[in-house]
PDB file of N, CA and C in Angstrom:
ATOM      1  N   UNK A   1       0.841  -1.174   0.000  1.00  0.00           N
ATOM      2  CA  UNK A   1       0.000   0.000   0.000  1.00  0.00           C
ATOM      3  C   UNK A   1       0.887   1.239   0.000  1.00  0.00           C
ATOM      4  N   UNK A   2       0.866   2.166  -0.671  1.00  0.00           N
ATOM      5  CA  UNK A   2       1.365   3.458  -0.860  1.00  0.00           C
ATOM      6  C   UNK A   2       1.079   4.404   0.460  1.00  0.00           C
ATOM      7  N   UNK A   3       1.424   4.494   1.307  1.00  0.00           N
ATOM      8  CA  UNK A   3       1.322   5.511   2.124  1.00  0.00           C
ATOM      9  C   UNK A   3       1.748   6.776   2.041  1.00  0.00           C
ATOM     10  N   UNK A   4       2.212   7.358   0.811  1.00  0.00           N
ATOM     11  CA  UNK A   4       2.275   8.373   1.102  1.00  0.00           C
ATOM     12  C   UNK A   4       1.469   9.652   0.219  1.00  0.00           C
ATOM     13  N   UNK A   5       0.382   9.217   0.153  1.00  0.00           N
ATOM     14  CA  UNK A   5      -0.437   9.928  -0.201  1.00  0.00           C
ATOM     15  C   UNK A   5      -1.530  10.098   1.109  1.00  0.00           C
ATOM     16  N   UNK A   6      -1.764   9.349   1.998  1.00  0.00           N
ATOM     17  CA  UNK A   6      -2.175   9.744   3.249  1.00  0.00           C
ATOM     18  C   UNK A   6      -1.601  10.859   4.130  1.00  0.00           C
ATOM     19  N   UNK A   7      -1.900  11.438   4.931  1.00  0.00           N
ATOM     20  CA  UNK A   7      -1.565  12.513   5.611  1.00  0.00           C
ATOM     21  C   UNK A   7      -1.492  11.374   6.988  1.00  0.00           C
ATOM     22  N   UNK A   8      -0.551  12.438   8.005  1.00  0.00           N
ATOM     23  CA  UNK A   8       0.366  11.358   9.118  1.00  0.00           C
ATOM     24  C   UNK A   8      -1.157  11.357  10.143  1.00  0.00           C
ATOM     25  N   UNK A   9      -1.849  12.257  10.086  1.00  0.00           N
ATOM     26  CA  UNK A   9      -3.090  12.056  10.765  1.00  0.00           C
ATOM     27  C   UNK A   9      -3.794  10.721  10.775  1.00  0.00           C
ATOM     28  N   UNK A  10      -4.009  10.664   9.650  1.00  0.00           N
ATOM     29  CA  UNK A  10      -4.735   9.659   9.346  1.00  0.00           C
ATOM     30  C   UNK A  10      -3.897   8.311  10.515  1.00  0.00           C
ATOM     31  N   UNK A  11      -2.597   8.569   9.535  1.00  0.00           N
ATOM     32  CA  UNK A  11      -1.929   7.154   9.867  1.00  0.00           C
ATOM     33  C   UNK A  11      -2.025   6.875  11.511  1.00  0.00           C
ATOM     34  N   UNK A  12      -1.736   8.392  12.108  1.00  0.00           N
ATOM     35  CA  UNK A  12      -1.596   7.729  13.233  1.00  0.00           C
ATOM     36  C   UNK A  12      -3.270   7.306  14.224  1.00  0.00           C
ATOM     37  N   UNK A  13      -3.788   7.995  13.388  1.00  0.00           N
ATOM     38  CA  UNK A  13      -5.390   7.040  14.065  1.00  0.00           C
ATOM     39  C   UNK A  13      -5.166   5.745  13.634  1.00  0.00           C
ATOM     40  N   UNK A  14      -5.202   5.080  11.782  1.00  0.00           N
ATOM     41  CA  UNK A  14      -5.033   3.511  11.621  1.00  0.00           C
ATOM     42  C   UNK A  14      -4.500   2.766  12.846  1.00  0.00           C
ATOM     43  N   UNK A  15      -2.965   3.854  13.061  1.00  0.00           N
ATOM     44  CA  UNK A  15      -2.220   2.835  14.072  1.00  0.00           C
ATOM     45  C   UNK A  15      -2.708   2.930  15.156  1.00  0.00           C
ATOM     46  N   UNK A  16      -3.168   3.902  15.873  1.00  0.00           N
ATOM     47  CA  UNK A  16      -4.181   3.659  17.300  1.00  0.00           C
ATOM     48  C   UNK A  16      -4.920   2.481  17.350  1.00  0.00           C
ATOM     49  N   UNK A  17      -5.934   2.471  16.275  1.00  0.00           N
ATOM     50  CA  UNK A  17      -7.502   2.176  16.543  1.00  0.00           C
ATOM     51  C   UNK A  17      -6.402   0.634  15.828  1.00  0.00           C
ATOM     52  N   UNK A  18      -5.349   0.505  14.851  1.00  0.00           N
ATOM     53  CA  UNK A  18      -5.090  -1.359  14.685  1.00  0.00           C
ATOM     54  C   UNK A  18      -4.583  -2.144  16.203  1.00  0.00           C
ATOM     55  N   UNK A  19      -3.896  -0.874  17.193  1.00  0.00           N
ATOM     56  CA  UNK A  19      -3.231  -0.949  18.504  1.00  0.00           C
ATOM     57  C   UNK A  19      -4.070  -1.777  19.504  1.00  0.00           C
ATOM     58  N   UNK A  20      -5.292  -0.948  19.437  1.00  0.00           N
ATOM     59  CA  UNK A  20      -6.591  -1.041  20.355  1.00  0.00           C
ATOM     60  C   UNK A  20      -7.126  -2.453  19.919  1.00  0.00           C
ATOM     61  N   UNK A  21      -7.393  -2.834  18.327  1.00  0.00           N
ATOM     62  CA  UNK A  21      -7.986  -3.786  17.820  1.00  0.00           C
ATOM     63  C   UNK A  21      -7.185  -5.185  18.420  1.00  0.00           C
ATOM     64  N   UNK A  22      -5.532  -5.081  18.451  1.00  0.00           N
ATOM     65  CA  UNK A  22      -4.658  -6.139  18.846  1.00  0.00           C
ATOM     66  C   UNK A  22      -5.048  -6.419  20.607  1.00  0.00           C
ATOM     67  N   UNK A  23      -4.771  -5.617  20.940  1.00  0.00           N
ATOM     68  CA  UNK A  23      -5.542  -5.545  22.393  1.00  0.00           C
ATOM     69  C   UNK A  23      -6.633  -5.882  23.152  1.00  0.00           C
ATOM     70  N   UNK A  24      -7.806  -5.972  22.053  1.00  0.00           N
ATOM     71  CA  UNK A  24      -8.986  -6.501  22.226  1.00  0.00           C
ATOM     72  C   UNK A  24      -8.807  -8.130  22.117  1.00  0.00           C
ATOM     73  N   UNK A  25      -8.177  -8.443  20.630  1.00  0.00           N
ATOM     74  CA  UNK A  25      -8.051  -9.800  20.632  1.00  0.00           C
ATOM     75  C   UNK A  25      -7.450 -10.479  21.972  1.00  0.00           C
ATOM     76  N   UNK A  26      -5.988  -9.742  22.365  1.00  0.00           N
ATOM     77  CA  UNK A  26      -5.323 -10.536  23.248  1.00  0.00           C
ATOM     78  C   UNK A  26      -6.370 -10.513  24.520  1.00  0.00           C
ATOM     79  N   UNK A  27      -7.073 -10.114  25.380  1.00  0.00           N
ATOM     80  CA  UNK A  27      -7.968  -9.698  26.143  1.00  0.00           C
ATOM     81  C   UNK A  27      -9.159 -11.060  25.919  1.00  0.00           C
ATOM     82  N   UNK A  28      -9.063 -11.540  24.639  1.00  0.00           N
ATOM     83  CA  UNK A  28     -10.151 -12.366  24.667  1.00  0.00           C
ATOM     84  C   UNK A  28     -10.969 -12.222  23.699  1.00  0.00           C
ATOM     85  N   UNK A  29     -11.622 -11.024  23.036  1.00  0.00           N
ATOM     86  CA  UNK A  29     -12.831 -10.873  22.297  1.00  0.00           C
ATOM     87  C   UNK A  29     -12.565 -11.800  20.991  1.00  0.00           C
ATOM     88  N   UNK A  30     -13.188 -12.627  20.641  1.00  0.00           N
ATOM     89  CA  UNK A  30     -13.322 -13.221  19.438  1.00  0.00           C
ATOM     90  C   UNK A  30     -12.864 -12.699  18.042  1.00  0.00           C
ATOM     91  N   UNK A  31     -13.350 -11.699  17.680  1.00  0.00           N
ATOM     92  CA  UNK A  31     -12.616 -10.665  16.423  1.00  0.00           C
ATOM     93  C   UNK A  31     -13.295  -9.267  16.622  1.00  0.00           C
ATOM     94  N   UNK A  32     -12.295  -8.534  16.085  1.00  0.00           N
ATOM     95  CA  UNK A  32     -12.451  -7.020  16.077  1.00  0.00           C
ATOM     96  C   UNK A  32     -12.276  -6.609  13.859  1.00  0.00           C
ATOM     97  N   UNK A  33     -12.923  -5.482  14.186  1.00  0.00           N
ATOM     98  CA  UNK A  33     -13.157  -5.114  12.275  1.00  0.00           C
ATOM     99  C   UNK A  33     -12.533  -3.693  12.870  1.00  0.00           C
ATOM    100  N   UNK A  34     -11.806  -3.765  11.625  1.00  0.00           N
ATOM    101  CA  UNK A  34     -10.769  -2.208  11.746  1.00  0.00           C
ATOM    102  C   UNK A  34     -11.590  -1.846   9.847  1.00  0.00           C
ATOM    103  N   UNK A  35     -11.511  -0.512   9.599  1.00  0.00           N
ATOM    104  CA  UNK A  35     -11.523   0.205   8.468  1.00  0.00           C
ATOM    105  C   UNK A  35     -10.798   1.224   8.332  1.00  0.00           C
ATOM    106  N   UNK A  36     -10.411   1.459   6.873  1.00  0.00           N
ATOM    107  CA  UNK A  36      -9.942   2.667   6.439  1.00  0.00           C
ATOM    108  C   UNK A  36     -10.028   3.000   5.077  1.00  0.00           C
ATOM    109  N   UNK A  37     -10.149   3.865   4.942  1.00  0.00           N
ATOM    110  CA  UNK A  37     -10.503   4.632   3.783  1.00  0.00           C
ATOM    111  C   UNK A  37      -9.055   5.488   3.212  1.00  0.00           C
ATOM    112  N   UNK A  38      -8.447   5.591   1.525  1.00  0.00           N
ATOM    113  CA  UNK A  38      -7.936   5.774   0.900  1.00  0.00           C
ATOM    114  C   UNK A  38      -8.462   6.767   0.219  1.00  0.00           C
ATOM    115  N   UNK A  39      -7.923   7.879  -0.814  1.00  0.00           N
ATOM    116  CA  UNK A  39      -8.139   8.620  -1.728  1.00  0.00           C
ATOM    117  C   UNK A  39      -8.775   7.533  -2.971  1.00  0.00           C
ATOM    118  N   UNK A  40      -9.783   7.350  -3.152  1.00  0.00           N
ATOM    119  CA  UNK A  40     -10.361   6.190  -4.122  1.00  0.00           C
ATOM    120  C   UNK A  40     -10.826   5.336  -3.991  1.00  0.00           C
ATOM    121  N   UNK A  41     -10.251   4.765  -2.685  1.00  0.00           N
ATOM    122  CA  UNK A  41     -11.004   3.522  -1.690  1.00  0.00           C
ATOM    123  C   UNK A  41     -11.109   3.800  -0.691  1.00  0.00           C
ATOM    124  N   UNK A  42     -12.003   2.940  -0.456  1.00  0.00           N
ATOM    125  CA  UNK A  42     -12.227   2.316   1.060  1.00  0.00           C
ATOM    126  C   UNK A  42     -11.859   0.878   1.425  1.00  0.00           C
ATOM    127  N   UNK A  43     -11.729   0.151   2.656  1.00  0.00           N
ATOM    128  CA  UNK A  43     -11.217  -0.987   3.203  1.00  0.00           C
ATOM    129  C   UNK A  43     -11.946  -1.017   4.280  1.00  0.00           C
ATOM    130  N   UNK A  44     -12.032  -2.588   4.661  1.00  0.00           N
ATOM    131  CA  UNK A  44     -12.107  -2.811   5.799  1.00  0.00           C
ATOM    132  C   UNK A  44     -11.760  -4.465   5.912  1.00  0.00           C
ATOM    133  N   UNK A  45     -11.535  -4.720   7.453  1.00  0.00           N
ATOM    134  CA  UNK A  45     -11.331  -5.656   7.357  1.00  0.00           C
ATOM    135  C   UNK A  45     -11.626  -6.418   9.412  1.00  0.00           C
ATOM    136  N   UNK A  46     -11.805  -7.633   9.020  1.00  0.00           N
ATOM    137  CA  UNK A  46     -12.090  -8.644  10.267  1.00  0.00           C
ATOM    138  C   UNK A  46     -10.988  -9.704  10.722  1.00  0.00           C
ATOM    139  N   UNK A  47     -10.464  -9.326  12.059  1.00  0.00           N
ATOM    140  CA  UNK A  47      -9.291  -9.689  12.797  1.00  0.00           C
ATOM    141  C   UNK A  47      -9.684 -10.789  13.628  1.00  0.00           C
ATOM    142  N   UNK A  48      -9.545 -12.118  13.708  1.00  0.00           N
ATOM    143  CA  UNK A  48      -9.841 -12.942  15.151  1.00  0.00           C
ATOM    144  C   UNK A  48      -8.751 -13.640  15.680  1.00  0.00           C
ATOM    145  N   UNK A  49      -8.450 -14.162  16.192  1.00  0.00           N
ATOM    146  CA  UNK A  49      -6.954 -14.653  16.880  1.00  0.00           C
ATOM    147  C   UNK A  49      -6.685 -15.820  15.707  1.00  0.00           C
ATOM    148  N   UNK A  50      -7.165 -16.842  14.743  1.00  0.00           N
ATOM    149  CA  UNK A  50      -6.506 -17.250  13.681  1.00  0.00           C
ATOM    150  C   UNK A  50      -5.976 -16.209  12.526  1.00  0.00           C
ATOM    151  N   UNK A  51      -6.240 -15.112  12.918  1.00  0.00           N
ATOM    152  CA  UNK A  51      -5.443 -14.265  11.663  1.00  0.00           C
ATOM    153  C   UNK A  51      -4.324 -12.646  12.487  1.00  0.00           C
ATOM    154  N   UNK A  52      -4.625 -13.620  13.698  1.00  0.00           N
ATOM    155  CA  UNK A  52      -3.948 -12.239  14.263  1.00  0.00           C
ATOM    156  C   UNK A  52      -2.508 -12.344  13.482  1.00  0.00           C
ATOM    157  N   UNK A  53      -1.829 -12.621  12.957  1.00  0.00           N
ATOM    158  CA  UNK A  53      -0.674 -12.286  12.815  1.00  0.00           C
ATOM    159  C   UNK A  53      -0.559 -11.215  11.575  1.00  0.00           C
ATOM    160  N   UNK A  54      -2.037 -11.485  10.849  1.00  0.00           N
ATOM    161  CA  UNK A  54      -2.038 -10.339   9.736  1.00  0.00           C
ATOM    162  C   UNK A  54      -1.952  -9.223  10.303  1.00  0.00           C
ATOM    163  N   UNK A  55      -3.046  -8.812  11.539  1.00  0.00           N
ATOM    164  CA  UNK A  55      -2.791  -7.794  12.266  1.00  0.00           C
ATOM    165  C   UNK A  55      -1.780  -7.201  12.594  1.00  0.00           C
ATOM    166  N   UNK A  56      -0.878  -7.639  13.133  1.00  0.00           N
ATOM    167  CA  UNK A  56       0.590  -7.454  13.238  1.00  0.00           C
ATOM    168  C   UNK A  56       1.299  -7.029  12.487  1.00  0.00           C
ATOM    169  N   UNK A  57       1.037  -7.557  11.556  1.00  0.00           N
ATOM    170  CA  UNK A  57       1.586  -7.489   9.393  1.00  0.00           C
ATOM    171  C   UNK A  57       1.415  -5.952   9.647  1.00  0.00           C
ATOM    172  N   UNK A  58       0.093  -5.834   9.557  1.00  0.00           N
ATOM    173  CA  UNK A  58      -0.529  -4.176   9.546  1.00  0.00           C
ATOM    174  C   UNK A  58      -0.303  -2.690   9.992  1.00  0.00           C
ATOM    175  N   UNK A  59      -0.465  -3.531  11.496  1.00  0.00           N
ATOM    176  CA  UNK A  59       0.851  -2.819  12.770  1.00  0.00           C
ATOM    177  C   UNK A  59       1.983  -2.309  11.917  1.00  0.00           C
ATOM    178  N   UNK A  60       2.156  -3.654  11.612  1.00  0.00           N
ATOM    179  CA  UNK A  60       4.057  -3.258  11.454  1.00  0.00           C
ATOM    180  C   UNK A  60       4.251  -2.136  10.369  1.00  0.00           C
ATOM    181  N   UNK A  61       3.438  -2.058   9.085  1.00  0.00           N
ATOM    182  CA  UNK A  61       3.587  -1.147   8.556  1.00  0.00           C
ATOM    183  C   UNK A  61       3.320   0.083   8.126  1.00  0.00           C
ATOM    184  N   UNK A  62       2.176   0.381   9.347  1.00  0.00           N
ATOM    185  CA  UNK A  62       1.902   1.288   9.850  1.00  0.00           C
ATOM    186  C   UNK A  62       2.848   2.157  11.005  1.00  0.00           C
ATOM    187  N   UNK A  63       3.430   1.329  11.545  1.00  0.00           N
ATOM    188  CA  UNK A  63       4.250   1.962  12.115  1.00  0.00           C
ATOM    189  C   UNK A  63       6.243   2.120  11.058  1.00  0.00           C
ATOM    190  N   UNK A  64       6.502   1.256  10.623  1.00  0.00           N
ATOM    191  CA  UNK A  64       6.828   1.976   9.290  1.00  0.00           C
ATOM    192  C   UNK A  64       7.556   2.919   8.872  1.00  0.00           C
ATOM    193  N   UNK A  65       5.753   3.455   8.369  1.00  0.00           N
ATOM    194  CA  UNK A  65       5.341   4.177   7.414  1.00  0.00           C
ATOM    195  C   UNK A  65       5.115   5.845   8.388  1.00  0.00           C
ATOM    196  N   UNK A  66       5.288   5.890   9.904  1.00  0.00           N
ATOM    197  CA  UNK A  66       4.817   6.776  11.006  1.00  0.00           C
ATOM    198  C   UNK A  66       6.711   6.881  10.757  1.00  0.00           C
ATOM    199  N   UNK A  67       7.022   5.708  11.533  1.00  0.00           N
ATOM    200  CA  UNK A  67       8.719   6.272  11.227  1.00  0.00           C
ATOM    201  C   UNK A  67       9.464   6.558  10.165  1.00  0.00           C
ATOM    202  N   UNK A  68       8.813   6.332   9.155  1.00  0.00           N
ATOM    203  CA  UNK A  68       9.966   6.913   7.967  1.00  0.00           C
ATOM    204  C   UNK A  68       9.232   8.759   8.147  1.00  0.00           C
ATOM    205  N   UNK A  69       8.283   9.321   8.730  1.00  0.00           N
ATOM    206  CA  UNK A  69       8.198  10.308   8.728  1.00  0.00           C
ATOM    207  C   UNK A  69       8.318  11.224  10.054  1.00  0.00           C
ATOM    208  N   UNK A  70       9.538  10.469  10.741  1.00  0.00           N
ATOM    209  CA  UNK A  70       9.843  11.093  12.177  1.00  0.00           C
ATOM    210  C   UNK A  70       8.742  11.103  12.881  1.00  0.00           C
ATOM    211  N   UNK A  71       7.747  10.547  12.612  1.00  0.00           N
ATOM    212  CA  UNK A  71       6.821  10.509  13.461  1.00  0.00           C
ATOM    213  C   UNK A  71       6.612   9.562  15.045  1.00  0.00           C
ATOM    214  N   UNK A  72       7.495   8.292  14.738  1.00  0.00           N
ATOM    215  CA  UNK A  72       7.138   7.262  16.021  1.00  0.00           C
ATOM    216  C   UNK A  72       8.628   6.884  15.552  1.00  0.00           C
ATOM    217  N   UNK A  73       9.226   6.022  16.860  1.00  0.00           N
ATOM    218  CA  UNK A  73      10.414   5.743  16.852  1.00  0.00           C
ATOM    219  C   UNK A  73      10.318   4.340  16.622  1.00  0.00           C
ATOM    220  N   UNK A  74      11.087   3.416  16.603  1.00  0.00           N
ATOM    221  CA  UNK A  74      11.029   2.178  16.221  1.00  0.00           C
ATOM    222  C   UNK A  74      11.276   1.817  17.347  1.00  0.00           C
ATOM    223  N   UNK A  75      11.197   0.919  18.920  1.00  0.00           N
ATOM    224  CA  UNK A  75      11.777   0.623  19.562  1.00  0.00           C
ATOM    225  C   UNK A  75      12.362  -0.914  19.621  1.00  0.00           C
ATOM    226  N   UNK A  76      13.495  -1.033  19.112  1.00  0.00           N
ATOM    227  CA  UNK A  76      13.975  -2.580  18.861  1.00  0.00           C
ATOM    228  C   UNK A  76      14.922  -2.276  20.219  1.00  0.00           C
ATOM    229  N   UNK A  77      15.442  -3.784  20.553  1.00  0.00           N
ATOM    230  CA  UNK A  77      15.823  -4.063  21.755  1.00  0.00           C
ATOM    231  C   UNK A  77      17.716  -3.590  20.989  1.00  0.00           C
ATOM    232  N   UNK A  78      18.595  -3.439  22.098  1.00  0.00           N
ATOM    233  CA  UNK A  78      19.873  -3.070  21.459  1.00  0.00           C
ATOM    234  C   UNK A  78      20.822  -4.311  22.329  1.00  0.00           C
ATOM    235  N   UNK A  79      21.267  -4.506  21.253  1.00  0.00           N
ATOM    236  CA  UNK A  79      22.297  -5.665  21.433  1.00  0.00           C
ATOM    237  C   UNK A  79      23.313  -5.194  21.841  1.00  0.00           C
ATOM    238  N   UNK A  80      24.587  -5.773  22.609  1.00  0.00           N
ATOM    239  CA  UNK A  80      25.492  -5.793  22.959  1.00  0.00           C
ATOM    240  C   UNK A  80      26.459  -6.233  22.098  1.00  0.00           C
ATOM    241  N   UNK A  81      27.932  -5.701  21.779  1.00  0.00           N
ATOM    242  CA  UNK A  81      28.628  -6.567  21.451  1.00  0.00           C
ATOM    243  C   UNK A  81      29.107  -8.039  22.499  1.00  0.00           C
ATOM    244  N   UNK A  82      29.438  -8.410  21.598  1.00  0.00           N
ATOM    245  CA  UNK A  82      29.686  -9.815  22.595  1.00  0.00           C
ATOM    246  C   UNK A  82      31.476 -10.247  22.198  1.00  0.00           C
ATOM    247  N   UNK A  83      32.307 -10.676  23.041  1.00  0.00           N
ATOM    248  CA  UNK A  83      33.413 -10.726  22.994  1.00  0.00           C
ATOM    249  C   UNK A  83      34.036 -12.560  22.922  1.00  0.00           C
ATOM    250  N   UNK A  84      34.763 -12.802  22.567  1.00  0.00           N
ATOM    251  CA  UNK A  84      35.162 -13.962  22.209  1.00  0.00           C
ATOM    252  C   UNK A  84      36.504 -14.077  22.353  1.00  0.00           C
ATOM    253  N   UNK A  85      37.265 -14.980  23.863  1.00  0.00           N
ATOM    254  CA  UNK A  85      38.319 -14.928  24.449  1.00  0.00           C
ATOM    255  C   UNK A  85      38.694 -16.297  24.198  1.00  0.00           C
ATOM    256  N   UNK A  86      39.988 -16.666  23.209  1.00  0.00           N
ATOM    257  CA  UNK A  86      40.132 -18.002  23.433  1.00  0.00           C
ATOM    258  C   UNK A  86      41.523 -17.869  24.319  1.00  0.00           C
TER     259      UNK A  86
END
C-alpha cells in the first residue's frame, strides 16, 4: 500500500484504533473489524486470533510508514557486542 499519499493524521489514528484492535483480541474478544478509507477507496477488514498475525503485518507497517516520517520511533531491543576470548 502506498502511504504516502495519506496525511500522518490519518496514519496515526489507523495505528491507534489497529493498537486497540490487537488488544482486544489478546484480552479475549473473538474478532475485532478495523476500516480505512484511501483517496479512491475504502477498506475494511475482520481480525480474530486465527489471523492475528495479519494484524501485526498491519501494525508493522503502519508503524513503518509513522517512522519513515519522524513521526514514532522504532523501539527494537539493542544488542550488545559480545566478545570472544580463546
Amino acid at each position: 500500500m502506498d502511504f504516502s499519499v495519506i496525511d500522518t493524521e490519518t496514519l496515526k489514528a489507523w495505528h491507534v484504533e489497529a493498537l486497540r484492535a490487537l488488544q482486544s483480541l489478546s484480552i479475549g474478544r473473538r474478532e475485532v473489524s478495523l476500516s480505512y478509507s484511501t483517496p479512491g477507496s475504502g477498506r475494511s477488514g475482520t481480525y480474530s486470533a486465527t489471523n492475528r498475525d495479519e494484524l501485526a503485518q498491519w501494525i508493522g507497517l503502519l508503524a513503518d510508514a509513522l517512522a519513515a516520517r519522524g513521526e514514532l520511533q522504532q523501539r527494537r531491543p539493542r544488542r550488545r557486542a559480545i566478545g570472544i576470548r580463546f
